[in-house]
Protein backbone atom coordinates (compact mmCIF):
# COMPACT_ATOMS: atom_id res chain seq x y z
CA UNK A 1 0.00 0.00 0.00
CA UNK A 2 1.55 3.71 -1.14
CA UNK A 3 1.69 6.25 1.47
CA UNK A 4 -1.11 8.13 -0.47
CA UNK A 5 -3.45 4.76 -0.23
CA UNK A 6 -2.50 4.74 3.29
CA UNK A 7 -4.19 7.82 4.57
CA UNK A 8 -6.66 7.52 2.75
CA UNK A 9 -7.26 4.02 4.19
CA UNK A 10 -6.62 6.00 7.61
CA UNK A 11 -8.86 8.77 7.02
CA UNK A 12 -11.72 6.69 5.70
CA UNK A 13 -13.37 6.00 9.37
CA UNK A 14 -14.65 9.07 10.03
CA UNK A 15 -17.60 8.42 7.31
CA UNK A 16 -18.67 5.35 8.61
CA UNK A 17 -18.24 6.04 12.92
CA UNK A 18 -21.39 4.76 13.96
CA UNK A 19 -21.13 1.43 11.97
CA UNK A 20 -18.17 0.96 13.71
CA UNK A 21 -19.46 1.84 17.11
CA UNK A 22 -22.29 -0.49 16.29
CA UNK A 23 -20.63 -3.42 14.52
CA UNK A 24 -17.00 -3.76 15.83
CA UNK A 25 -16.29 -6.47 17.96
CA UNK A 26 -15.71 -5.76 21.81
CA UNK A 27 -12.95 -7.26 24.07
CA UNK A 28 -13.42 -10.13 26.90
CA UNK A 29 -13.47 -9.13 30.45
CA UNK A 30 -10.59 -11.26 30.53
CA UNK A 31 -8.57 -8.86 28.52
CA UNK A 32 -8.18 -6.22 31.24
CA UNK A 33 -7.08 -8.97 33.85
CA UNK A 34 -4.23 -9.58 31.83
CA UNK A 35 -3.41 -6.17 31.27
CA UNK A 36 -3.21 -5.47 34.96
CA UNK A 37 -1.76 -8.70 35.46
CA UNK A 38 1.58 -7.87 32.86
CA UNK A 39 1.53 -4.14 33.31
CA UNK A 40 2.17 -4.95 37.72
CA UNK A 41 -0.83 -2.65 38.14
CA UNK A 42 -4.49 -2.50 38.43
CA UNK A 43 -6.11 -0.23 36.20
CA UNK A 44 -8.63 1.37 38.62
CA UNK A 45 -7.03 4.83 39.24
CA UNK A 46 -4.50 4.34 36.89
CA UNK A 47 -3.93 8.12 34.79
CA UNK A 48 -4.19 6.11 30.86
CA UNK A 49 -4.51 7.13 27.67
CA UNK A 50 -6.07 5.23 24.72
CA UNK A 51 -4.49 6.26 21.77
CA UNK A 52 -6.44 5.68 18.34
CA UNK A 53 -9.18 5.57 20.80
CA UNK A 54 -11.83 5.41 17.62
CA UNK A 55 -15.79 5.22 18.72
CA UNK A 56 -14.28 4.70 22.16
CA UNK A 57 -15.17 0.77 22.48
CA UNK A 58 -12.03 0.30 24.46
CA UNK A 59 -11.81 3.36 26.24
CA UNK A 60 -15.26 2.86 27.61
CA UNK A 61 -14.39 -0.91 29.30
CA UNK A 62 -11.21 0.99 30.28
CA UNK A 63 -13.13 3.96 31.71
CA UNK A 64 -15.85 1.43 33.52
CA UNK A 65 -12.73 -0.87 35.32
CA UNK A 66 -11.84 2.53 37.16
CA UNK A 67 -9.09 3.81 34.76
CA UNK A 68 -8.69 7.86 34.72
CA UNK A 69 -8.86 7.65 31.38
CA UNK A 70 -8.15 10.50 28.42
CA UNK A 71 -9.25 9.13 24.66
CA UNK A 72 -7.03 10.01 22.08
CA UNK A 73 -8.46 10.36 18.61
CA UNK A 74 -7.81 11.74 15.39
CA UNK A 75 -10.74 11.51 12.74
CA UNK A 76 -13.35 14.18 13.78
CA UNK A 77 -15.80 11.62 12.64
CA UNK A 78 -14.72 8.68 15.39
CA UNK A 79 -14.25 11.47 17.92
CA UNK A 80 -18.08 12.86 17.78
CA UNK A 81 -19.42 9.72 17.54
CA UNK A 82 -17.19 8.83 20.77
CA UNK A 83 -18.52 11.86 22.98
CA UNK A 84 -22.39 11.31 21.57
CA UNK A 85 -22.37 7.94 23.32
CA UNK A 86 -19.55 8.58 26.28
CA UNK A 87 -19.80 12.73 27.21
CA UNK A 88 -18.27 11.92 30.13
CA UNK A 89 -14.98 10.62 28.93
CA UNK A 90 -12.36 13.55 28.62
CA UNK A 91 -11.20 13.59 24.41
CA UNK A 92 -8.14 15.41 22.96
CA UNK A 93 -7.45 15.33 19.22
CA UNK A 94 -4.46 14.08 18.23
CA UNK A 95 -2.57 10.12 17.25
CA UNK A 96 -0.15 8.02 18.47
CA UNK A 97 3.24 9.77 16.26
CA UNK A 98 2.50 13.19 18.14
CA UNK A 99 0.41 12.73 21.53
CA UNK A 100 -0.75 16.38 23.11
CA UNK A 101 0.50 15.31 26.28
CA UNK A 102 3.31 16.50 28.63
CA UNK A 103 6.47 14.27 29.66
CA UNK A 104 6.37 11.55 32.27
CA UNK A 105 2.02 12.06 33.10
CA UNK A 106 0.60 8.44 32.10
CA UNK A 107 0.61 5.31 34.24
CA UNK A 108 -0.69 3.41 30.72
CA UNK A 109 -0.42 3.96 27.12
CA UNK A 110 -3.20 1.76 25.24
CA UNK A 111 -4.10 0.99 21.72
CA UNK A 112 -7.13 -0.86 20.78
CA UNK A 113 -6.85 -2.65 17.19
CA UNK A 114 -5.03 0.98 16.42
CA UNK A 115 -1.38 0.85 17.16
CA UNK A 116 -0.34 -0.40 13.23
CA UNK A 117 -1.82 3.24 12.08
CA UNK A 118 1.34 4.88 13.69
CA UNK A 119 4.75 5.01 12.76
CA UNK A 120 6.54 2.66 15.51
CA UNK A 121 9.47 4.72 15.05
CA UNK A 122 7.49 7.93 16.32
CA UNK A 123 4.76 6.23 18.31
CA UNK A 124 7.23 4.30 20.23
CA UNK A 125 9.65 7.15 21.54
CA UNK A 126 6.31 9.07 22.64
CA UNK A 127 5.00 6.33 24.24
CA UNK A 128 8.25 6.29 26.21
CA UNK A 129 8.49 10.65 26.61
CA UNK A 130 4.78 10.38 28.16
CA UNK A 131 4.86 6.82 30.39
CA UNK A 132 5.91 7.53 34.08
CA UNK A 133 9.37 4.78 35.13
CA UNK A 134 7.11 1.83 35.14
CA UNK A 135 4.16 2.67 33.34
CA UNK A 136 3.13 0.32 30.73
CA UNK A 137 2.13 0.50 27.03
CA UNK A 138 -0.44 -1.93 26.10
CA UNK A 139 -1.14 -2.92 22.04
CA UNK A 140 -3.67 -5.77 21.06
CA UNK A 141 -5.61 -6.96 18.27
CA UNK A 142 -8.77 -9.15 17.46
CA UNK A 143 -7.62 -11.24 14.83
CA UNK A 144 -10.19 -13.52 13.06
CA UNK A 145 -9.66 -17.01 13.22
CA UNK A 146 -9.18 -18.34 9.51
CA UNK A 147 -8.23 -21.75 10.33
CA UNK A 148 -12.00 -21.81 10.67
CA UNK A 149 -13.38 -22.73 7.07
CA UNK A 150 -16.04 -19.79 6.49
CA UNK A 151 -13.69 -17.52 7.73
CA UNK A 152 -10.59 -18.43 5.26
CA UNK A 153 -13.64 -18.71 2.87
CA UNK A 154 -14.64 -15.19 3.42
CA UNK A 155 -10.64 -13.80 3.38
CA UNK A 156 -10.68 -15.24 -0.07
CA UNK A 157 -13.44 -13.79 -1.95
CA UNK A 158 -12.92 -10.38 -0.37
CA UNK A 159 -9.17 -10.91 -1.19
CA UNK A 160 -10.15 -11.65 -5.03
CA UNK A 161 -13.03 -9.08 -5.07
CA UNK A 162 -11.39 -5.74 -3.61
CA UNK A 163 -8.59 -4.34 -4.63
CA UNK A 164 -7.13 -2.55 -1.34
CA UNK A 165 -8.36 -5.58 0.67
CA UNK A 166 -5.70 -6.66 3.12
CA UNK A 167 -5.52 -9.41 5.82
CA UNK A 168 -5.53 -7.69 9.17
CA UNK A 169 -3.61 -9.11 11.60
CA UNK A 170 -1.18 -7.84 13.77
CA UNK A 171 2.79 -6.53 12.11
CA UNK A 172 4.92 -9.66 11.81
CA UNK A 173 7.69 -7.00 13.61
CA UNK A 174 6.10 -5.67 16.30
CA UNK A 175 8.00 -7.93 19.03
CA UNK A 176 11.04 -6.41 17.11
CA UNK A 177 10.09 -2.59 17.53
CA UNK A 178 9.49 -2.31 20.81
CA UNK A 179 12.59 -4.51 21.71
CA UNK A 180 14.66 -1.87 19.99
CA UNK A 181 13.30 0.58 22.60
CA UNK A 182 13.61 -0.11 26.38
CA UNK A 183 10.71 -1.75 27.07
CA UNK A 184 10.40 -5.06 29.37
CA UNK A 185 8.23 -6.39 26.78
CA UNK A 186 5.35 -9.50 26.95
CA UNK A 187 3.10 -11.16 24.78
CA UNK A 188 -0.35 -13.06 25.75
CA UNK A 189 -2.86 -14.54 23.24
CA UNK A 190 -6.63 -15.06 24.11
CA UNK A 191 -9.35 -16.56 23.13
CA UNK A 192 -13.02 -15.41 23.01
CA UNK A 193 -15.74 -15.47 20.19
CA UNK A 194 -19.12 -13.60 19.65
CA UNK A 195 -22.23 -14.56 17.84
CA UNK A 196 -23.98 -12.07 15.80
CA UNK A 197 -26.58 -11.46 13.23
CA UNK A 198 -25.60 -11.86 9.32
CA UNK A 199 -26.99 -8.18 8.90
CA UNK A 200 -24.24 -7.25 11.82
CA UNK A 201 -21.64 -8.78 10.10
CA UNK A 202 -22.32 -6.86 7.36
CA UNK A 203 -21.87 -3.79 8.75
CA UNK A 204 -18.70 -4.82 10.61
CA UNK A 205 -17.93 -5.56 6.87
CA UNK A 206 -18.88 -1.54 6.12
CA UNK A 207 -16.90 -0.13 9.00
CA UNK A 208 -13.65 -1.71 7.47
CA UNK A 209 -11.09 0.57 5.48
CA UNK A 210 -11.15 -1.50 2.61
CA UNK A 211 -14.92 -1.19 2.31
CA UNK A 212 -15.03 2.26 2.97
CA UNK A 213 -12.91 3.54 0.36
CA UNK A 214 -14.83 2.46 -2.20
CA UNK A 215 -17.85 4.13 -3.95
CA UNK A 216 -21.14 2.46 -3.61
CA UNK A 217 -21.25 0.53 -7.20
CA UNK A 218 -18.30 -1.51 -6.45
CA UNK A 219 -18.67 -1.97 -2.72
CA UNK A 220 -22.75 -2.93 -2.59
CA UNK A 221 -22.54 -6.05 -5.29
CA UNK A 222 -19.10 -7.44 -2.40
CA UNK A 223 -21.57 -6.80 0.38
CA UNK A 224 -24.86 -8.81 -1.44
CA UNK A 225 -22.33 -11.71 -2.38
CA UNK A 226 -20.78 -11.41 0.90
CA UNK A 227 -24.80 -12.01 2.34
CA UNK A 228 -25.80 -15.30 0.36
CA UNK A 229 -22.30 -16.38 1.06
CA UNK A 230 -22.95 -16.13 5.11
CA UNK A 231 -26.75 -17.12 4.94
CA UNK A 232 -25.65 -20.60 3.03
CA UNK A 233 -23.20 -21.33 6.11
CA UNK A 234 -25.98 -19.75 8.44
CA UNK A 235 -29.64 -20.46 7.42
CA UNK A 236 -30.62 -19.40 10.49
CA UNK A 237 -28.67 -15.96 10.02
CA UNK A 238 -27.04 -16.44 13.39
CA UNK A 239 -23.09 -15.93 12.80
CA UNK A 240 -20.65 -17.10 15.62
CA UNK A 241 -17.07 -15.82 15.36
CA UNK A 242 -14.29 -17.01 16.55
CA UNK A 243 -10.96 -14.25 17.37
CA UNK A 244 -7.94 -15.00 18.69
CA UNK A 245 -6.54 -12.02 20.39
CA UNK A 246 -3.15 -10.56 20.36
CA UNK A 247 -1.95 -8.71 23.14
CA UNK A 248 1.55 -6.68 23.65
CA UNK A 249 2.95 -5.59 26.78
CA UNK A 250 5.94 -2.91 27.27
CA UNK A 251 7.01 -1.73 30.50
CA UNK A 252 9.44 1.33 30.47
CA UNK A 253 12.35 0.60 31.76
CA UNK A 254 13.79 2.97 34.28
């Protein structure tokens, strides 16, 4: 993907914000237990910032387990839609390569399904100027499992039907980045699934970068194949998904 594709990937969620907020896929309680668990620190009280921070889906689990927490966001679109359905969480604008914050004032750093929008070799170094000695950075990911055979099914004819279509799943180098910083760094996969409506899936489908960039002609005919496809492997239009989730832990190092 050019740099040029990339933003416009990057700026494309600020059209479809309340899909997103309605479609995207939450995290397990069980999540947040690890978190505390690797970062040697609960989260109630804790001064955090989610970074990338979207509709707030995160930030509002984050925000209900006690955290002081400050969304981050950049798209004007994500934002309003954030502070229509949380008022009460405190917003900034800004991302991940260039946080409005001062040095040394967060206990956490978080970034929900956001982190591979940045730069790691920005991101990273203000992660590290804005942590507290000892505060954590936290990165994770739902990741569809495609070892399950509608899912690898699905990857494929969106992979031969769109032409920016790309598999998410977390960067191959992301244990590397932040071991070139000083970070005590850990890693922790989960496992969780949802069931959902095929009309939900759908407009998970919408919310994606890949679907929003395109105009309606080409994206609509995906979308209708995309709904026989599901409703063959779901007659009863009841969808379960499976995610594996990807989580990344760096403590700064004093």
């Amino acid at each position: 993907m050019t740099d040029a594709q990339h933003k416009a990937h990057a700026e494309s969620f600020g059209a479809v914000a309340a899909e997103y907020d309605r479609a995207r896929p939450s995290y397990p309680s069980e999540l947040f237990d690890v978190i505390e668990e690797l970062a040697h620190r609960p989260l109630k009280g804790a001064v955090l910032l989610d970074v990338g921070a979207g509709t707030g889906i995160a930030t509002r689990l984050l925000h209900d387990r006690g955290a002081r927490v400050t969304a981050v966001e950049p798209s004007p679109g994500m934002a309003a839609q954030l502070h229509r359905v949380s008022p009460e969480i405190p917003l900034i604008k800004g991302d991940g390569n260039d946080l409005p914050c001062h040095d040394g004032t967060a206990d956490l750093i978080t970034y929900a399904q956001a982190f591979h929008w940045t730069d790691p070799d920005r991101s990273l170094p203000e992660a590290l100027r804005v942590l507290r000695p000892g505060g954590a950075l936290a990165l994770w990911w739902n990741i569809k499992d495609r070892s399950v055979p509608y899912l690898a099914a699905q990857e494929a004819r969106l992979a031969a039907a769109l032409p920016s279509y790309h598999y998410y799943g977390v960067m191959n180098a992301i244990g590397d980045h932040l071991e070139r910083y000083p970070f005590e760094v850990t890693r922790r996969t989960l496992r969780w699934e949802r069931q959902l409506g095929v009309e939900e899936v759908l407009t998970d489908l919408r919310s994606k970068s890949y679907f929003a960039v395109l105009e309606p002609e080409v994206r609509e005919p995906v979308l209708a194949a995309e709904r026989a496809a599901l409703l063959a492997d779901f007659p009863d239009g009841q969808v379960v998904e499976p995610y594996q989730l990807d989580l990344w832990v760096g403590i700064k190092k004093a």
